[in-house]
Protein backbone atom coordinates (compact mmCIF):
# COMPACT_ATOMS: atom_id res chain seq x y z
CA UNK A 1 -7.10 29.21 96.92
CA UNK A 2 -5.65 32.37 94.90
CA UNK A 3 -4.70 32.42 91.79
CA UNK A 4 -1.22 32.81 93.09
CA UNK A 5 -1.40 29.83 95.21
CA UNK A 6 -2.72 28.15 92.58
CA UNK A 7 0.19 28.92 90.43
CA UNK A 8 2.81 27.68 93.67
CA UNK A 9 1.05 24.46 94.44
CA UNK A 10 1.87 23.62 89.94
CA UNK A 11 5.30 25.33 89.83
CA UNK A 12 6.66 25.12 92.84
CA UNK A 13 8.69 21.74 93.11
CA UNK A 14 9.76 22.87 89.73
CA UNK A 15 11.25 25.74 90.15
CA UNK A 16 12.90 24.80 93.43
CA UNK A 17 14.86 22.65 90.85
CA UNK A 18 15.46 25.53 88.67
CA UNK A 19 16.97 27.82 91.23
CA UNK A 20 18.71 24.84 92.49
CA UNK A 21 21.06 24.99 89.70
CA UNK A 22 22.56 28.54 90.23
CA UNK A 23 24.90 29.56 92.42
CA UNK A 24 22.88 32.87 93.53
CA UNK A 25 18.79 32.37 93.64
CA UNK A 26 17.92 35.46 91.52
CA UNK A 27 20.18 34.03 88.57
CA UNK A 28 17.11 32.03 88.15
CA UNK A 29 14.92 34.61 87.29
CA UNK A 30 14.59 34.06 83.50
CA UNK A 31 14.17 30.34 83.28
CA UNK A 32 11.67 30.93 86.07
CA UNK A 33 9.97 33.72 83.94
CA UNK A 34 9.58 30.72 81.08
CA UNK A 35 8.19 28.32 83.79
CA UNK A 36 5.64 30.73 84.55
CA UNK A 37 5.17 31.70 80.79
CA UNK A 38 4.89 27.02 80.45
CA UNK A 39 1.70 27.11 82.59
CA UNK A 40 0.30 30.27 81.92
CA UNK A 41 1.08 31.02 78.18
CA UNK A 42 2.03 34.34 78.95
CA UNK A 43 3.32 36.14 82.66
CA UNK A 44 0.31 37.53 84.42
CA UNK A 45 0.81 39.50 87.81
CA UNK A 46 0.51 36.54 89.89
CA UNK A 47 3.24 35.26 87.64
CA UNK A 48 5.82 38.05 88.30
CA UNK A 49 4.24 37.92 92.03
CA UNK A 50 5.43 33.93 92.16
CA UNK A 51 9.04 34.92 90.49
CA UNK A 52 9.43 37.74 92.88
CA UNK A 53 8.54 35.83 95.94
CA UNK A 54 10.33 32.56 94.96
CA UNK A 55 13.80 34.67 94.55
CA UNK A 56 13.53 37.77 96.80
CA UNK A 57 13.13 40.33 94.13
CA UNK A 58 10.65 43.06 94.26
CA UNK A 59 7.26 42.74 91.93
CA UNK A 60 9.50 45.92 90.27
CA UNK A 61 12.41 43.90 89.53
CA UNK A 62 10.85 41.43 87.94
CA UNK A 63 8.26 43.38 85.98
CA UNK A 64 11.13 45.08 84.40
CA UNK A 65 12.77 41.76 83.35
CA UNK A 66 9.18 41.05 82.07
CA UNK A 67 8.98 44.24 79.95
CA UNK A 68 12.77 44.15 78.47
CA UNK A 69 12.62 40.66 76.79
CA UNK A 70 10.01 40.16 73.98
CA UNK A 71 10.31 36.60 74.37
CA UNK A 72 8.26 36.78 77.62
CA UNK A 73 4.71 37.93 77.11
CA UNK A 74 2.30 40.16 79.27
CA UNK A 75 -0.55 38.92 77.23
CA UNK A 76 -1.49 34.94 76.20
CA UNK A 77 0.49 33.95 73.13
CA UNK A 78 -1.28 31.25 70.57
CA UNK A 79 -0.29 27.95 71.27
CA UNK A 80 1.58 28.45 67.52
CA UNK A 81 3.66 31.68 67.75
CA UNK A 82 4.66 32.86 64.38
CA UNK A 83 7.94 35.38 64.33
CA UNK A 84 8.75 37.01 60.83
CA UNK A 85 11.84 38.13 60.57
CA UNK A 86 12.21 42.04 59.32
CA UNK A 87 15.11 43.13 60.08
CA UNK A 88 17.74 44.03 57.19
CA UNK A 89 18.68 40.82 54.60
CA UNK A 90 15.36 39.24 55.42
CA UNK A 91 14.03 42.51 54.61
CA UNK A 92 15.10 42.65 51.58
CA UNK A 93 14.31 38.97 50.51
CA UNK A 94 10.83 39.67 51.32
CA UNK A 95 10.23 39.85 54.98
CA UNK A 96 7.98 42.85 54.69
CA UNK A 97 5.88 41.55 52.29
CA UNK A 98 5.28 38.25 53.77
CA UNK A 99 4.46 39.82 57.70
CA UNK A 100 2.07 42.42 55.87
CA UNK A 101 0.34 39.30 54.24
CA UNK A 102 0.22 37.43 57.04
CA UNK A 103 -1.12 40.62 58.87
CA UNK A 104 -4.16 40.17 56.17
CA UNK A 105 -4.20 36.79 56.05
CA UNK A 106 -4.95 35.83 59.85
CA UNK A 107 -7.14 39.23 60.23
CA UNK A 108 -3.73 40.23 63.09
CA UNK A 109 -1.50 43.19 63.91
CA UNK A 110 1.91 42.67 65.24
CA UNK A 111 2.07 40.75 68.98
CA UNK A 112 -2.51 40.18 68.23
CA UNK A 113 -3.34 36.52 68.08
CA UNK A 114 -6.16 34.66 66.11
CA UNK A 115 -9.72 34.86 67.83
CA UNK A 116 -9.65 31.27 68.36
CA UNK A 117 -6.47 31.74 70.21
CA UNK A 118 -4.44 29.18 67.78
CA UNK A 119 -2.05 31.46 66.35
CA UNK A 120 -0.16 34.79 66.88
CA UNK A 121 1.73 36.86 64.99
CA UNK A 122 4.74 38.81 65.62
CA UNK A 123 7.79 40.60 63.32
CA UNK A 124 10.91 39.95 64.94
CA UNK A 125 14.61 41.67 64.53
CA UNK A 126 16.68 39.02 63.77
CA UNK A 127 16.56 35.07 63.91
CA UNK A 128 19.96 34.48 63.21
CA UNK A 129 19.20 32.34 60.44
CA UNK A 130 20.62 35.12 57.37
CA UNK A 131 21.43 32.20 55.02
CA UNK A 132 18.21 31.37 54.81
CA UNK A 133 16.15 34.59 54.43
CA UNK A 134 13.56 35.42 54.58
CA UNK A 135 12.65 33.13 57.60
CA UNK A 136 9.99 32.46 59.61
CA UNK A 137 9.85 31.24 63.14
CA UNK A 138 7.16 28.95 64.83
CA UNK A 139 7.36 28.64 68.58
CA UNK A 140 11.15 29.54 67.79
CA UNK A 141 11.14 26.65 65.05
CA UNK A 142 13.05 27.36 61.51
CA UNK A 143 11.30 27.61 58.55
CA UNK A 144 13.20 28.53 55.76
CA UNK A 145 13.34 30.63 52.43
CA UNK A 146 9.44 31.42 52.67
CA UNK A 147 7.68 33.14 50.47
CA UNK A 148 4.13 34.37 51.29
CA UNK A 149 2.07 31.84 49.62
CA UNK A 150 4.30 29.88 51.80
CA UNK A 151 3.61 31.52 54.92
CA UNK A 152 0.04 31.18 54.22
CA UNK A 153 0.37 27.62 53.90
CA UNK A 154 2.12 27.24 56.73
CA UNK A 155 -0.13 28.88 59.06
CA UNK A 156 -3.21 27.44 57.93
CA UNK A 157 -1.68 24.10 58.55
CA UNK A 158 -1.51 25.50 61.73
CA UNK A 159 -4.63 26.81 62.23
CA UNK A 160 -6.31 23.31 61.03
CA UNK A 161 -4.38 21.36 63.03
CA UNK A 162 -1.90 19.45 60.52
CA UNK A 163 1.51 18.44 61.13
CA UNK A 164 3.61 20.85 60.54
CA UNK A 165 7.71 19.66 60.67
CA UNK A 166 10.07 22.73 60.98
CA UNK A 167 12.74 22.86 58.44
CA UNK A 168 15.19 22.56 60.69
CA UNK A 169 15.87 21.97 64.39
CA UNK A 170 13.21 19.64 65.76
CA UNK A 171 11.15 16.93 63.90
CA UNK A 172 8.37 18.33 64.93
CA UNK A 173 6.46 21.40 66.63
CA UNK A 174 5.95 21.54 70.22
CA UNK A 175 3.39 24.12 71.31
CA UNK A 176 4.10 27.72 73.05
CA UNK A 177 3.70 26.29 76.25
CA UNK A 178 5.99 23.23 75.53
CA UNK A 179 8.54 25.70 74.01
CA UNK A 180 8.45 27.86 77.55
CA UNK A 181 8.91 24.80 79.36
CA UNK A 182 12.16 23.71 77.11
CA UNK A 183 13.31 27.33 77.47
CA UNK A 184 12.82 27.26 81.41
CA UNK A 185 15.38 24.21 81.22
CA UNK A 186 13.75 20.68 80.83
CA UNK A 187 14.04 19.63 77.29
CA UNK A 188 11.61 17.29 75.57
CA UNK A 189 14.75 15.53 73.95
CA UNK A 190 13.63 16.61 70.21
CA UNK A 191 17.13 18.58 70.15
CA UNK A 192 19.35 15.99 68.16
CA UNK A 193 16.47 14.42 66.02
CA UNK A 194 16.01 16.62 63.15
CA UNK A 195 18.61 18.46 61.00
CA UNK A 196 20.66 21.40 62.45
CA UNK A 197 22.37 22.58 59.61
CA UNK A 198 21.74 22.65 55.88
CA UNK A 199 23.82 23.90 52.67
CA UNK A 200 23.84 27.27 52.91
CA UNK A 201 25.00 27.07 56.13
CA UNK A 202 27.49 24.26 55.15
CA UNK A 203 28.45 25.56 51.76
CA UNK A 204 31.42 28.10 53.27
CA UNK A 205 32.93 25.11 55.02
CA UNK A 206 32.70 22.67 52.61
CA UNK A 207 34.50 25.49 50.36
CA UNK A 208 37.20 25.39 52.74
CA UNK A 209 37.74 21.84 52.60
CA UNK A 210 37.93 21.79 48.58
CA UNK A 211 40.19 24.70 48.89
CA UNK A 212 42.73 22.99 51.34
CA UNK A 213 42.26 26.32 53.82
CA UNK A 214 42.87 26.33 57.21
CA UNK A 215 42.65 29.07 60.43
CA UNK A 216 46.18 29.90 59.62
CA UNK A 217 45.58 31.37 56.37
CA UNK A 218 42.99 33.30 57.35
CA UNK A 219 45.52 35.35 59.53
């Protein structure tokens, strides 16, 4: 058996359910990309080979899908993928300095992962998360207003094995794999279990409130 039929005889009743849900089969293509990325860790060529053949795209098509998103990768993640975030406010809170410290740390460059496979590194644009910076993601977990001792710490809970609970989001950390597999569309039901929203994010509606404001004075 191949290593592409291999990969059909695990995926295949899976994504049959995937492209199920959409209206046109190559609408499936990313979730299907994250199913791939569930088994695999990463898309390999029999991955984008699977994809292509499952949807009737070209190995092209889907390779360029592949290359555009980061959050697909062409080479195996660590089953803990760590995301710092660089881009502007987190920038300036200290995202530079904790990603060049973790760079040291873990012995890493940007997108390399730890000999022993358990962690990678990478420095990411944005995670939406601004009231918080500077954050760091886990497997797309929050962790929040880290400084680089705390960074360290966090990662060589990682790399030990502890349990590590994000700061928000889930109660606890799923692997990459188990984070491809919620991202190709079947949760693991952590989603309403830990806490989605904190203070900062809180404090300009809570503001509001005190304030008696509503939408119409805002116009």
């Amino acid at each position: 058996m191949t290593p592409a039929d291999e990969l059909r005889s695990k995926l295949g009743p899976a994504a049959a359910e995937i492209i199920g849900r959409y209206p046109k089969p190559r609408s499936a293509l990313l979730p299907l990309l994250h199913l791939v990325q569930s088994e695999e860790g990463y898309v390999s060529d029999e991955g984008i080979a699977f994809c292509a053949g499952e949807l009737g795209l070209t190995v092209a098509e889907v390779a360029a899908v592949v290359s555009f998103y980061t959050m697909l990768k062409r080479k195996p993640a660590g089953e803990y993928h760590v995301g710092v975030c660089t881009n502007s406010l987190c920038a300036v809170m200290g995202g530079d300095a904790i990603f060049a410290d973790l760079q040291e740390h873990l012995g890493v460059g940007n997108d390399q992962t730890t000999p022993d496979g358990k962690v990678s590194l990478e420095h990411l644009e944005c995670n939406a998360a601004c009231d918080y910076a500077p954050v760091v993601m886990v497997n797309w977990e929050f962790f929040d207003n880290v400084t680089p001792q705390s960074a360290r710490d966090l990662v060589d809970g990682l790399l030990s094995g502890a349990d590590v609970a994000p700061t928000r989001g889930a109660p606890r950390l799923c692997t990459w794999r188990q984070a491809s597999r919620i991202l190709a569309g079947f949760p693991d039901d952590q989603a309403t279990g830990g806490h989605t929203a904190g203070d900062a994010s809180l404090a300009g509606l809570r503001v509001a409130k005190e304030q008696g404001w509503t939408p119409e004075d805002a116009k």
